[in-house]
Protein backbone atom coordinates (compact mmCIF):
# COMPACT_ATOMS: atom_id res chain seq x y z
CA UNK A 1 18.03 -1.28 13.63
CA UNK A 2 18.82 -3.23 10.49
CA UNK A 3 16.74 -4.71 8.12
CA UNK A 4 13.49 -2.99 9.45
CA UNK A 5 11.28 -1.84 6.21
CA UNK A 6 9.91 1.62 6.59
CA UNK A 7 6.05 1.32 7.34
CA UNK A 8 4.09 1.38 4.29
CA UNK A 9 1.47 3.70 3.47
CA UNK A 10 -2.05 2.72 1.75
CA UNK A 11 -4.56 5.33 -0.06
CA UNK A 12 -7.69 4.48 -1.27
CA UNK A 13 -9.15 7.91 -3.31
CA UNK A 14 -13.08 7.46 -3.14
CA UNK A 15 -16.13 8.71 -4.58
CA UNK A 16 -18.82 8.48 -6.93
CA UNK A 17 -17.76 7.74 -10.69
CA UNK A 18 -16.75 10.37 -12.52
CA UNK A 19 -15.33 12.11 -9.24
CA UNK A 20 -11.76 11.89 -10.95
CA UNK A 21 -10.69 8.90 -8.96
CA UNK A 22 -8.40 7.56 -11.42
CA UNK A 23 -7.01 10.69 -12.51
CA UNK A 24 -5.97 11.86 -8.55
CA UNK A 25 -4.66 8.36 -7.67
CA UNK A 26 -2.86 8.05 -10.82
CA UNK A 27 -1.26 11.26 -10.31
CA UNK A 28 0.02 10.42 -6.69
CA UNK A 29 1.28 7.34 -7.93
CA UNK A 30 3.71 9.12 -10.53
CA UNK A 31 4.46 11.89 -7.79
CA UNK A 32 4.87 9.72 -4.50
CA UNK A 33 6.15 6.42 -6.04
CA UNK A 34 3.49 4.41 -4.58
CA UNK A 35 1.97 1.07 -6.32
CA UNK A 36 -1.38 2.02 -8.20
CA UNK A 37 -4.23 -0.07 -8.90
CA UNK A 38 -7.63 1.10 -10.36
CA UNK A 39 -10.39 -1.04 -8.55
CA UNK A 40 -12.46 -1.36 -11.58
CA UNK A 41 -9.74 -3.61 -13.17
CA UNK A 42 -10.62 -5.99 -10.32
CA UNK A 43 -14.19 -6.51 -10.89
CA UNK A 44 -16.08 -9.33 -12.24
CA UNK A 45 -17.05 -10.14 -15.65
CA UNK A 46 -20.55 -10.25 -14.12
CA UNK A 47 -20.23 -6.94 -12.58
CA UNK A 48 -19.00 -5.34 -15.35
CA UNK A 49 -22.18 -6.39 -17.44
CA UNK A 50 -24.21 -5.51 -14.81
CA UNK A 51 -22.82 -1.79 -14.77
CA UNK A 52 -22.25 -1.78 -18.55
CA UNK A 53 -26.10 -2.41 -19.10
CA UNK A 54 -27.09 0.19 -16.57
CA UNK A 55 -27.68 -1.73 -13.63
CA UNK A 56 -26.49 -0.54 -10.41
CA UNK A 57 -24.23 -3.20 -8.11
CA UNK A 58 -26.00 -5.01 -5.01
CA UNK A 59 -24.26 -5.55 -2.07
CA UNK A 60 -23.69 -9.19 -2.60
CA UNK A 61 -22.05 -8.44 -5.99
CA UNK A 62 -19.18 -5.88 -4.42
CA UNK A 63 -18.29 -8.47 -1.32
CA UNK A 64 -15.68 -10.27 -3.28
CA UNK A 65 -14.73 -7.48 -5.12
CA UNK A 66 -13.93 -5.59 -2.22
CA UNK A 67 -12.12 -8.56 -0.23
CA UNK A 68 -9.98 -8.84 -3.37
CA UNK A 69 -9.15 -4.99 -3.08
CA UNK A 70 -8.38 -5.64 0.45
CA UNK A 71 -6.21 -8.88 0.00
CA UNK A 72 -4.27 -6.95 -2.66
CA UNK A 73 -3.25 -4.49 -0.73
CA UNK A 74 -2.33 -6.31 2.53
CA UNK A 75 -0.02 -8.27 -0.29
CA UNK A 76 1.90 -5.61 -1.19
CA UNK A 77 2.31 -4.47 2.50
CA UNK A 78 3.56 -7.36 3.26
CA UNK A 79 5.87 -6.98 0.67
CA UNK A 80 6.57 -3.43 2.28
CA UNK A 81 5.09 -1.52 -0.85
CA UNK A 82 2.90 1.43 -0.28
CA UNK A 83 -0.12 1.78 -1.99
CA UNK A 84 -3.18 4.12 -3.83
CA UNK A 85 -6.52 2.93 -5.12
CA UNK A 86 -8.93 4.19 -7.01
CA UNK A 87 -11.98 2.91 -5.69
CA UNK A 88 -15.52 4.22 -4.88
CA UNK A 89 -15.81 2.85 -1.23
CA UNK A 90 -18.88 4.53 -0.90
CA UNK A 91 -20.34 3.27 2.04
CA UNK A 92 -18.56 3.04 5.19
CA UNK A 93 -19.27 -0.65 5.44
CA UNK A 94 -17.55 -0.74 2.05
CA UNK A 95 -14.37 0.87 3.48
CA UNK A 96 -14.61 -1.26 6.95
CA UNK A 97 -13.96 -4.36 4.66
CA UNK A 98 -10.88 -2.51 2.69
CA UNK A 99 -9.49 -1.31 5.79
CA UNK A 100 -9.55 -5.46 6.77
CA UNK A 101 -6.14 -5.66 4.39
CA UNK A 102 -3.45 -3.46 5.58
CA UNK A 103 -3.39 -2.53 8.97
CA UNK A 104 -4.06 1.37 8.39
CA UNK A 105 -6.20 2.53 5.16
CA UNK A 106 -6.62 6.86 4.45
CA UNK A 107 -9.26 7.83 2.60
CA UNK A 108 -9.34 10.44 -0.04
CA UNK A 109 -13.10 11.35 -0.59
CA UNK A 110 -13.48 13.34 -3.65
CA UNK A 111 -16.56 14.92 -4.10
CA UNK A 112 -18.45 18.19 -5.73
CA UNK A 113 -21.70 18.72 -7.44
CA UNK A 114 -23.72 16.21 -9.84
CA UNK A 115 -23.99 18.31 -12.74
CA UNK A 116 -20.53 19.12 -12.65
CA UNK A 117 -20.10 15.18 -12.43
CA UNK A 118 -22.63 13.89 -15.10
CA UNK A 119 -21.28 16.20 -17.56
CA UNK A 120 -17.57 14.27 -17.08
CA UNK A 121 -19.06 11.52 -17.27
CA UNK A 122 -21.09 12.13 -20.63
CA UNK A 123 -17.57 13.30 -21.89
CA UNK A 124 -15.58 10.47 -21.44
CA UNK A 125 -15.13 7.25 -23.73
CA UNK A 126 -14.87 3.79 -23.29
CA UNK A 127 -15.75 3.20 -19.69
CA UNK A 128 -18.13 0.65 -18.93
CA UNK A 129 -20.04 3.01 -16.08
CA UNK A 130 -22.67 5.49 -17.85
CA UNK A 131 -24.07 9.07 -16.79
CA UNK A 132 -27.46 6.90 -15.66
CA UNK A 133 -25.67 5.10 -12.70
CA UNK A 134 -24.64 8.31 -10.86
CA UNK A 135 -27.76 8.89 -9.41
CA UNK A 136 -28.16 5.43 -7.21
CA UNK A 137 -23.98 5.58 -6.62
CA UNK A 138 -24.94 9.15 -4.93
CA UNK A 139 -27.82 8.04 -3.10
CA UNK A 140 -26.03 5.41 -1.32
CA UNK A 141 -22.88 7.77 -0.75
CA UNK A 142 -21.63 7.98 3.12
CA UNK A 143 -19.27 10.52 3.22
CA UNK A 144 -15.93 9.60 5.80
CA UNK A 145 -16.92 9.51 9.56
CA UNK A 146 -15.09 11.63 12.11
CA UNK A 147 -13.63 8.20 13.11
CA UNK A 148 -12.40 7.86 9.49
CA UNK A 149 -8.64 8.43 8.98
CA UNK A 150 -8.39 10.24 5.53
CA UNK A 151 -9.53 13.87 3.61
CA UNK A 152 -12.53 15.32 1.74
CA UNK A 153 -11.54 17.49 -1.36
CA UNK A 154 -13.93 19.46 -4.01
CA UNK A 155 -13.33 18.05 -7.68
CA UNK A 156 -13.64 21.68 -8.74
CA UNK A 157 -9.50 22.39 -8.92
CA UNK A 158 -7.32 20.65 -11.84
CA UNK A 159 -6.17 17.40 -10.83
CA UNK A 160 -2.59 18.88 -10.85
CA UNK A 161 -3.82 20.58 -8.00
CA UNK A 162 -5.95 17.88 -6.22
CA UNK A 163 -3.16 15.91 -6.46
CA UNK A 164 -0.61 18.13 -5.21
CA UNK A 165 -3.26 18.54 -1.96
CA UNK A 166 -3.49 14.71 -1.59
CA UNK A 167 0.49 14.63 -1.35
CA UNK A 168 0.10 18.08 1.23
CA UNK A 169 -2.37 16.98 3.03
CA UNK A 170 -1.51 13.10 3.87
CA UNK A 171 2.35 14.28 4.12
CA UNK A 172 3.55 11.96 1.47
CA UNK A 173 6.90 11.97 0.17
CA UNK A 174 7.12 13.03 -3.23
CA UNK A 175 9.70 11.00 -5.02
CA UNK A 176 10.00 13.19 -8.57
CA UNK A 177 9.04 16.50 -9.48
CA UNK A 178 5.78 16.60 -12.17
């Protein structure tokens, strides 16, 4: 038939900060052609005191955010534009309210252990989220359900490599070689 748009496609690569989010998403973006967006860009100003002054998020503080997240990318499906977001989702009621956008989210939970974690996060510059947060982002953590659609991967490989499983894994189309 003409004029149908091929179905569109919408990633959302989860975990705790520090977990290489950014990095993975970023990277399927350049391979696969799809639209990226890093979730943090969407916050607040209020949240991103909150965080900044090492106070973890409340509930009530990420139910806009994550509606926005969710309107954004049921946007660009409509416009028949595949997506990848870096987001933490990390509780399933977190993702339920994502998944409310589009009509079919995958997860990509990256994950591996916290010292391995904290020490990225000590390492890295100007982000608002410090080392002291990962402790209550882990402790509220619910890795994917068996009812989940999406993947669990260990941070441990290069992010050449987690990205090049993301693309494997979910079957996406690479559009240029990296």
């Amino acid at each position: 038939m003409t004029g149908e748009r091929p179905p569109t496609r919408h990633i959302v690569v989860m975990g705790v900060s520090g977990a290489g989010k950014t990095t993975v998403a970023r990277g399927v973006s350049e391979v696969t052609g799809l639209r990226f967006a890093e979730a943090d860009e969407f916050h607040s100003e209020e949240n991103v005191e909150r965080m900044r002054s090492g106070v973890p998020l409340r509930d009530a503080d990420r139910w806009p955010w994550l509606r926005e997240l969710a309107t954004w990318m049921a946007d660009r499906h409509a416009e028949g534009v595949s997506t990848v977001l870096a987001c933490s989702a990390l509780k399933r009621s977190y993702r339920d309210v994502l998944r409310q956008g589009p009509p079919e989210v995958e997860f990509v939970h990256l994950h591996g252990p916290a010292e391995l974690i904290r020490d990225r996060m000590t390492r890295r510059t100007n982000h608002y989220m410090s080392a002291g947060l990962l402790d209550s982002q882990r402790a509220i953590l619910e890795p994917l359900g068996p009812d989940e659609s999406g993947l669990e991967l260990e941070v441990g490989p290069s992010p050449d490599e987690l990205v090049a499983a993301v693309v494997d894994r979910l079957g996406l189309p690479p559009t240029s070689s990296r």
